[in-house]
Protein backbone atom coordinates (compact mmCIF):
# COMPACT_ATOMS: atom_id res chain seq x y z
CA UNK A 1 -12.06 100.61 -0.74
CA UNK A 2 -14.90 98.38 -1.38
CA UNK A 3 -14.78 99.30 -4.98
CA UNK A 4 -10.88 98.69 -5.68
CA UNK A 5 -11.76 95.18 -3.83
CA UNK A 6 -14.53 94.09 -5.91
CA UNK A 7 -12.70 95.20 -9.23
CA UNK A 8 -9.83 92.90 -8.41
CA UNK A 9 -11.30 90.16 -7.59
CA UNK A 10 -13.42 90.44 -10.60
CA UNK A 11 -10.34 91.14 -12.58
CA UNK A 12 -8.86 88.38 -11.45
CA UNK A 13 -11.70 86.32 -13.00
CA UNK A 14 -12.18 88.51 -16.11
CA UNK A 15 -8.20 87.88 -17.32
CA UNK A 16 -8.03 84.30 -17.75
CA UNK A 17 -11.54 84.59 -19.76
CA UNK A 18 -10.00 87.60 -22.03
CA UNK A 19 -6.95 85.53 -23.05
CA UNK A 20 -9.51 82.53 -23.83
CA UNK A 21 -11.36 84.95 -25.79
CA UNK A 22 -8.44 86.28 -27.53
CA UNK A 23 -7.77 83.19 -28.53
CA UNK A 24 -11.30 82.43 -29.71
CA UNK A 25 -11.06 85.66 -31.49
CA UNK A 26 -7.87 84.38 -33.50
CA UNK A 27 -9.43 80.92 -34.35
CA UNK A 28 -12.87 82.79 -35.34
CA UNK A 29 -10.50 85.17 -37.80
CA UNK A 30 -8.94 82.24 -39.47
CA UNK A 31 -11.45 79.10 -39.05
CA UNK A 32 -14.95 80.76 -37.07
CA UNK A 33 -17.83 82.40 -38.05
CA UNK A 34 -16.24 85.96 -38.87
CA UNK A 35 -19.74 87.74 -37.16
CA UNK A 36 -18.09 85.99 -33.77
CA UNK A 37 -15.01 87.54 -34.70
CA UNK A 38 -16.01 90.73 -35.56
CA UNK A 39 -18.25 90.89 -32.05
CA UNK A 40 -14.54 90.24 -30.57
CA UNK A 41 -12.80 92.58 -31.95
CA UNK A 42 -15.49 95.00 -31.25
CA UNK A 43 -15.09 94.47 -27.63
CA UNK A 44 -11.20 94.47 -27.22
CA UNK A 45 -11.40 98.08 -29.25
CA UNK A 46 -13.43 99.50 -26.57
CA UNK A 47 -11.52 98.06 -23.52
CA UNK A 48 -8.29 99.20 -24.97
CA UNK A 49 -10.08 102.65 -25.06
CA UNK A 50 -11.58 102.65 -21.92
CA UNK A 51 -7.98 101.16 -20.00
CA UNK A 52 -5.06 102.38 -22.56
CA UNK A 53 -7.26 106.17 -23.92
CA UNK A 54 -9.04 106.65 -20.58
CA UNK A 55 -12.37 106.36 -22.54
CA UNK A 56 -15.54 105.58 -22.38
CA UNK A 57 -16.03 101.52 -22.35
CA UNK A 58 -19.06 101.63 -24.91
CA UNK A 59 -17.03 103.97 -27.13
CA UNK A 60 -14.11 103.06 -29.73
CA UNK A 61 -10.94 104.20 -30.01
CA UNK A 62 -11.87 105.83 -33.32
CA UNK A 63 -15.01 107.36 -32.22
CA UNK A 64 -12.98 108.69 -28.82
CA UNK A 65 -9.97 109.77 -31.21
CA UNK A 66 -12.57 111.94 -33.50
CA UNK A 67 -13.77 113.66 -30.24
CA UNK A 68 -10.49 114.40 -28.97
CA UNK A 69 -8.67 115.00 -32.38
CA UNK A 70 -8.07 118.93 -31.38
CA UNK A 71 -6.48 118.05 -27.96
CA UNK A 72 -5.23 114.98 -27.62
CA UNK A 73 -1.47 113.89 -30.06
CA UNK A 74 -2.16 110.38 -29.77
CA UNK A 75 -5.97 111.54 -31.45
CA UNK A 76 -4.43 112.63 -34.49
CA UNK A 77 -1.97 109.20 -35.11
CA UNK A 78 -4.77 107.37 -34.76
CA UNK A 79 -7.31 109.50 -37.48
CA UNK A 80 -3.89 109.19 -39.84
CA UNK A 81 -3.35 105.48 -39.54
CA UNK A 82 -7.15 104.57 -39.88
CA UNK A 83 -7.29 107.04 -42.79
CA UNK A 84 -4.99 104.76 -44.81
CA UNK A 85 -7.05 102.23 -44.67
CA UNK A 86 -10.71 103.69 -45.24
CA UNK A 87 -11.31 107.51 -45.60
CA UNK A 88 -13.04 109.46 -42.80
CA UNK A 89 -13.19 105.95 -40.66
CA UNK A 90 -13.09 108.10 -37.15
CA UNK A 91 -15.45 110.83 -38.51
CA UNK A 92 -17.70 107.82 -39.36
CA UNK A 93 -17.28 105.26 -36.21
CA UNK A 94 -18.00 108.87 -34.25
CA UNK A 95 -21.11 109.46 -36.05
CA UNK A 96 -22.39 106.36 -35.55
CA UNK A 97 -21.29 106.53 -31.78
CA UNK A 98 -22.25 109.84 -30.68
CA UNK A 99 -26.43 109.16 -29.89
CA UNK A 100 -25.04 105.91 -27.88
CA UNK A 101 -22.18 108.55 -26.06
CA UNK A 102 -25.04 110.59 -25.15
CA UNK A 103 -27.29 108.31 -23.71
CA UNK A 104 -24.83 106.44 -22.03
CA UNK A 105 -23.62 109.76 -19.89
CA UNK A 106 -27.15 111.69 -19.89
CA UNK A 107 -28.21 107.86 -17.80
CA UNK A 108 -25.34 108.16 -15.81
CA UNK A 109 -23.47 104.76 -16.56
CA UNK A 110 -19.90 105.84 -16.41
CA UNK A 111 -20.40 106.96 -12.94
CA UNK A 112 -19.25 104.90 -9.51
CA UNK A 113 -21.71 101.76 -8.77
CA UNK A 114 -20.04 99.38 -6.41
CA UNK A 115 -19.65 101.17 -2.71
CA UNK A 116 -21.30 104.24 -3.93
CA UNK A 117 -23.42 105.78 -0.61
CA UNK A 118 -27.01 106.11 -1.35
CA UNK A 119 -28.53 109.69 -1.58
């Protein structure tokens, strides 16, 4: 319980600052720096894969769609899609992703902090 508490009342903290960044990320595409931008962009790819793809929120959704390509339908359309625009982008983004995948789970990080009992 303690958990779902704190994560809405962050949430409802975090949402009005991710539609202010959205918005920063549209100015910085058009009239910003585009490394502000890209650092954006970045960051809204891997919360839509950790909320939308149930993924991990360091990974992308290419890197998590290159992992999951022989299970998962939604995998495939997004390896297809990508593929029109660069060649072997989720083979690529997953390459580059995998040592950070490993760390991130062989440290733990994607398990329970807030109300977890100490051992």
């Amino acid at each position: 319980m303690k958990e779902r508490l704190a994560g809405f009342l962050l949430m409802c903290a975090v949402v009005p600052l991710a539609i202010l960044g959205y918005l920063i990320i549209c100015y910085s595409g058009f009239i910003g720096k585009p490394s502000r931008g890209r650092a954006g962009v970045r960051a809204l790819d891997h919360f839509v894969n950790a909320s939308v793809f149930n993924g991990y929120a360091w990974e992308s959704v290419s890197s998590h769609a290159w992992r999951e390509r022989e299970s998962k339908w939604w995998a495939v359309w997004v390896i297809k899609i990508t593929d029109t625009f660069q060649k072997d982008h989720c083979m690529r983004a997953n390459k580059r992703e995998q040592e950070m995948i490993d760390l991130m789970l062989h440290k733990g990080l994607h398990e329970q902090t807030v109300g977890k009992k100490k051992q």
